[in-house]
Every structure is written in C-alpha cells, then in structure tokens.
Protein backbone atom coordinates (compact mmCIF):
# COMPACT_ATOMS: atom_id res chain seq x y z
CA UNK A 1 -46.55 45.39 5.48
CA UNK A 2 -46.58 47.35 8.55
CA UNK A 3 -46.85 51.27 7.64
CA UNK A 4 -44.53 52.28 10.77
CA UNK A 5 -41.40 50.46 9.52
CA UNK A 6 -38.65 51.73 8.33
CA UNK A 7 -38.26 52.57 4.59
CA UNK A 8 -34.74 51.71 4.41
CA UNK A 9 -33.36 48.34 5.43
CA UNK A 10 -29.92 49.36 6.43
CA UNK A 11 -28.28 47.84 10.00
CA UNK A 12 -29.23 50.89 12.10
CA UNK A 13 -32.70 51.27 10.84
CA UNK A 14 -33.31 47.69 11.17
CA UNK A 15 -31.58 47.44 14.79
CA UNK A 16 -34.54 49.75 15.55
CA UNK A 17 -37.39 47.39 15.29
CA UNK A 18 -38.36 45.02 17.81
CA UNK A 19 -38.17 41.34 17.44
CA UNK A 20 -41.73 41.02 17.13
CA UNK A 21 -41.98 43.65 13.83
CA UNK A 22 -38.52 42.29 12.60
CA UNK A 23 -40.03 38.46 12.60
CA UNK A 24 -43.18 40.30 10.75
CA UNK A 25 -40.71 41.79 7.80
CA UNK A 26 -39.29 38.33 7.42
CA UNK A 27 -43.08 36.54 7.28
CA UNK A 28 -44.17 39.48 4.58
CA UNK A 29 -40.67 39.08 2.78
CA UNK A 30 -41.29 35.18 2.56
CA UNK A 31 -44.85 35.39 1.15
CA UNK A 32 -43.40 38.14 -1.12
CA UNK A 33 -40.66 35.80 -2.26
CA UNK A 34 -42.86 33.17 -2.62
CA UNK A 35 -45.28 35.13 -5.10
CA UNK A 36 -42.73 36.49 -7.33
CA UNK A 37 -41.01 32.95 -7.55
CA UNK A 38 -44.85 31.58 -8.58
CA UNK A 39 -45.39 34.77 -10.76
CA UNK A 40 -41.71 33.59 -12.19
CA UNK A 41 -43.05 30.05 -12.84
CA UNK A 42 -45.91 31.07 -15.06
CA UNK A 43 -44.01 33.63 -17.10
CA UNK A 44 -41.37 30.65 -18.44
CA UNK A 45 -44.53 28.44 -18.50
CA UNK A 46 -45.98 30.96 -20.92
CA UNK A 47 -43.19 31.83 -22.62
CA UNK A 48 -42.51 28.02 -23.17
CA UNK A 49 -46.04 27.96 -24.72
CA UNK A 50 -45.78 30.63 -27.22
CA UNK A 51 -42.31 29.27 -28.73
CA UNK A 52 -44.70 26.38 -30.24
C-alpha cells in the first residue's frame, strides 16, 4: 500500500486523501480481504484433515 497514507483510518485522516488514493485503500483492502478469507479456507481445510 501506498507509503504516504495515513496510518490511522479515522474520518479526518481519511477526509484527507484524494479520491484517487482513497479508491487505492479500498482495491489493497479488497485483495487483502480476499487473501486472509483464502488463507482462512485452507486453515479449516487443514484442520478438517488432521481430525481424521
């Protein structure tokens, strides 16, 4: 993600980005999402597996 955003995600920090880097946090957060849901997946997939 993009090094010059904020650190905190509160309204006024946020309010402070431009559409353009705001739309980029939301793409980044997606993929991020995405991964962890995936990453999620597996680990009951494995766990599943080593109640056998």
């Amino acid at each position: 993600m993009n090094q010059n955003l904020p650190q905190e995600l509160d309204r006024e920090s946020l309010g402070q980005l431009s559409k353009e880097e705001l739309v980029n946090m939301i793409i980044e957060q997606s993929k991020v999402i995405r991964e962890l849901q995936q990453e999620i997946e597996r680990l009951k997939v494995s766990r599943e597996i080593e109640q056998f």
